[in-house]
C-alpha atoms as a PDB file:
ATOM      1  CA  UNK A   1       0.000   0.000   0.000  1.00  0.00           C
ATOM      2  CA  UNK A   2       2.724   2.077   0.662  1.00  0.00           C
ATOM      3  CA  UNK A   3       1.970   5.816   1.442  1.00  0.00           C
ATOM      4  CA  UNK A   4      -1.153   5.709  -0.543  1.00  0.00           C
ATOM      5  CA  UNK A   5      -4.377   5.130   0.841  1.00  0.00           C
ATOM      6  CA  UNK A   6      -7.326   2.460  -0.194  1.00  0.00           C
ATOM      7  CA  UNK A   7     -10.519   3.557  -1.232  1.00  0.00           C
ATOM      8  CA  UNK A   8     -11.900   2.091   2.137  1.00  0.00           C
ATOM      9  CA  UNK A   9      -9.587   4.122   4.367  1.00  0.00           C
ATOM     10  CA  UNK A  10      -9.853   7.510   2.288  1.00  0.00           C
ATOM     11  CA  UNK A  11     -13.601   7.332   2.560  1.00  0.00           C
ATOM     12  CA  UNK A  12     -12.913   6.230   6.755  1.00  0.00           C
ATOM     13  CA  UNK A  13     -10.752   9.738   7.215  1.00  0.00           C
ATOM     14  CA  UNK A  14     -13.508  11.297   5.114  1.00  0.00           C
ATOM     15  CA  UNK A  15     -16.634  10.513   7.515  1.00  0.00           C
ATOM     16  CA  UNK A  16     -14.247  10.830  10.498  1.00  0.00           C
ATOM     17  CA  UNK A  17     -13.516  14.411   9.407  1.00  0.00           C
ATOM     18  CA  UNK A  18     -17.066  15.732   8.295  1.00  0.00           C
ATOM     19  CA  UNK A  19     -18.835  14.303  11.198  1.00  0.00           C
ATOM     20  CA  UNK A  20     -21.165  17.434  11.854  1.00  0.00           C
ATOM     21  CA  UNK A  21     -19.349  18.811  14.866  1.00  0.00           C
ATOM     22  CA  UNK A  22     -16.442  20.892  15.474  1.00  0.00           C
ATOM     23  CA  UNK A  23     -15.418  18.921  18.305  1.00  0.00           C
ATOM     24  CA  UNK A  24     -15.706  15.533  16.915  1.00  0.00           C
ATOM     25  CA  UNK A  25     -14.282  16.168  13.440  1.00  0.00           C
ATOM     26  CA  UNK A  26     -11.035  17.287  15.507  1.00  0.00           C
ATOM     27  CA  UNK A  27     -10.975  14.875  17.943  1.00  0.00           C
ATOM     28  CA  UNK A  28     -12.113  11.676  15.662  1.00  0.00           C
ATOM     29  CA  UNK A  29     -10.974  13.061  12.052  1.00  0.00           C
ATOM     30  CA  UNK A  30      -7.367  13.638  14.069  1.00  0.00           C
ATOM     31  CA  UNK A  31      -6.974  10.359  15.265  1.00  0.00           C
ATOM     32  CA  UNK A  32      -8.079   8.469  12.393  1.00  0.00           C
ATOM     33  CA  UNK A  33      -5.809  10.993  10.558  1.00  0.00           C
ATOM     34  CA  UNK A  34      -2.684   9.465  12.687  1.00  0.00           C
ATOM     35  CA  UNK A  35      -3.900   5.963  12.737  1.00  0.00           C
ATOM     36  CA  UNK A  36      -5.403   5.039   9.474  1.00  0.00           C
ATOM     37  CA  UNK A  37      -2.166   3.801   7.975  1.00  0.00           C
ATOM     38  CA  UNK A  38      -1.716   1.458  10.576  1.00  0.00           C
ATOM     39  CA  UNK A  39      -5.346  -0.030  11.290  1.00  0.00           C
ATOM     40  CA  UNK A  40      -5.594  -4.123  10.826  1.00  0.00           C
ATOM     41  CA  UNK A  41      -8.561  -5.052   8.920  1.00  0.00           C
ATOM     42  CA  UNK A  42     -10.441  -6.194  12.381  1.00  0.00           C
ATOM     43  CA  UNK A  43      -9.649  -2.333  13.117  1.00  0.00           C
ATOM     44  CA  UNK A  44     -11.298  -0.455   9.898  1.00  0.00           C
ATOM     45  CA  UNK A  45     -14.167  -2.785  10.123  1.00  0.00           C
ATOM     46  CA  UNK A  46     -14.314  -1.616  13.554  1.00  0.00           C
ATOM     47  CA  UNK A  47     -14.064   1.695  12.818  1.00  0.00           C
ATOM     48  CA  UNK A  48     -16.727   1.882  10.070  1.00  0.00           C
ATOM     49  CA  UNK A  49     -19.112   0.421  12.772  1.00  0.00           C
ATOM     50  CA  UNK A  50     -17.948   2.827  15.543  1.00  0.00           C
ATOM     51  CA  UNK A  51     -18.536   6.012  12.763  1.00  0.00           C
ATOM     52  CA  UNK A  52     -22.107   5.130  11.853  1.00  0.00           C
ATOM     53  CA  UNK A  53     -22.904   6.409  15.623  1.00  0.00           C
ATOM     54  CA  UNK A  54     -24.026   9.410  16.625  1.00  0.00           C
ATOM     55  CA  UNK A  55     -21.497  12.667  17.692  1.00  0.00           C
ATOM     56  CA  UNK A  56     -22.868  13.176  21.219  1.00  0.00           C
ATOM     57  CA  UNK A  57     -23.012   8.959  21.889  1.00  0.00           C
ATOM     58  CA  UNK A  58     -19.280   9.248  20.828  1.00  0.00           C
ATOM     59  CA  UNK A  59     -17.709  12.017  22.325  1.00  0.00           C
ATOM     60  CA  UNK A  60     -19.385  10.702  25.743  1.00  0.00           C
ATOM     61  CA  UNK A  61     -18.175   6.992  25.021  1.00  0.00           C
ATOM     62  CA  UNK A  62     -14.728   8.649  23.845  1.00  0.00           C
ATOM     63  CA  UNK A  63     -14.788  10.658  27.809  1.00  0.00           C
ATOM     64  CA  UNK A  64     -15.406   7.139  29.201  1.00  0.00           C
ATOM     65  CA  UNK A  65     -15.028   4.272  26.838  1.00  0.00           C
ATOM     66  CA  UNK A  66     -16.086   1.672  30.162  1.00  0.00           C
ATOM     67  CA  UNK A  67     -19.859   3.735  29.427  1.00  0.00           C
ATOM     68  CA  UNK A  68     -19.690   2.503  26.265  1.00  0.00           C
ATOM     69  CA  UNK A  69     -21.732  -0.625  25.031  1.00  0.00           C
ATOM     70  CA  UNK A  70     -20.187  -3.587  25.004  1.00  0.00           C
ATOM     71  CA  UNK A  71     -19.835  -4.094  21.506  1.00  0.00           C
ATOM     72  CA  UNK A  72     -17.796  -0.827  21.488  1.00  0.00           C
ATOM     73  CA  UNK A  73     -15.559  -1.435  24.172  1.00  0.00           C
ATOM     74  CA  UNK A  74     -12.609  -2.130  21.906  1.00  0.00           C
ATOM     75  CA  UNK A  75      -8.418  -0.934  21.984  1.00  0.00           C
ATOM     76  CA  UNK A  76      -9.598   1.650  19.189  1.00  0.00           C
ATOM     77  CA  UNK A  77     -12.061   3.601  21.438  1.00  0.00           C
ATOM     78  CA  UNK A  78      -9.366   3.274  24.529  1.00  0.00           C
ATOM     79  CA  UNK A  79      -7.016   4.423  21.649  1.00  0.00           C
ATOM     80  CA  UNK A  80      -8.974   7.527  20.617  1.00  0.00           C
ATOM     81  CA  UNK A  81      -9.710   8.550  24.977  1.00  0.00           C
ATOM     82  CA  UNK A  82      -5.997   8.378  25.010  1.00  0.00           C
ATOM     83  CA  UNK A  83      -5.714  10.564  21.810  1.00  0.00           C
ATOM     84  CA  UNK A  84      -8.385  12.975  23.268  1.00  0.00           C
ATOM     85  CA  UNK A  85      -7.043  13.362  26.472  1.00  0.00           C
ATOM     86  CA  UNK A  86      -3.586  14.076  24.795  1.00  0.00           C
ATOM     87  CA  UNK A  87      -5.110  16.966  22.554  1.00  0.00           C
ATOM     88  CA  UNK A  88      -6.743  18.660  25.394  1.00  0.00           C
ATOM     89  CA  UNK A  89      -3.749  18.836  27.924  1.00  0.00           C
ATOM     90  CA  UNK A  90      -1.328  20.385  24.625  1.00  0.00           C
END
């Protein structure tokens, strides 16, 4: 793949970056922007299921991934708390 990014993942960074709110196209769209590269299959299919949600469900699950439903409570949302809580402190 080298530095060139699949469909798939171009149209992931795409919703992750348009997602209707300032906060959560930074916060989301900024991780996904550092990440995508590196994301296993099991991850982007993750992630398409995790961006279909809605922007006030995420940034909440994103404050406290352990609120979040089971299904969600995956190393990507612990990933993008970590990122978030990163951002805000810098």
């Amino acid at each position: 793949m080298g530095n060139q990014l699949s469909s798939r993942q171009r149209k992931l960074l795409y919703l992750s970056t348009r997602r209707g709110t300032k906060e959560a196209d930074m916060i989301i769209g900024g991780f996904v922007k550092n990440n995508i590269k590196d994301f296993s299959e099991e991850e982007l299919v993750f992630l398409e299921a995790l961006l279909l949600e809605s922007d006030p469900d995420l940034l909440y699950w994103i404050s406290a991934p352990l609120s979040s439903p089971k299904k969600f409570q995956h190393r990507i949302l612990t990933r993008l708390s970590e990122f978030q809580t990163f951002k805000t402190k810098n």
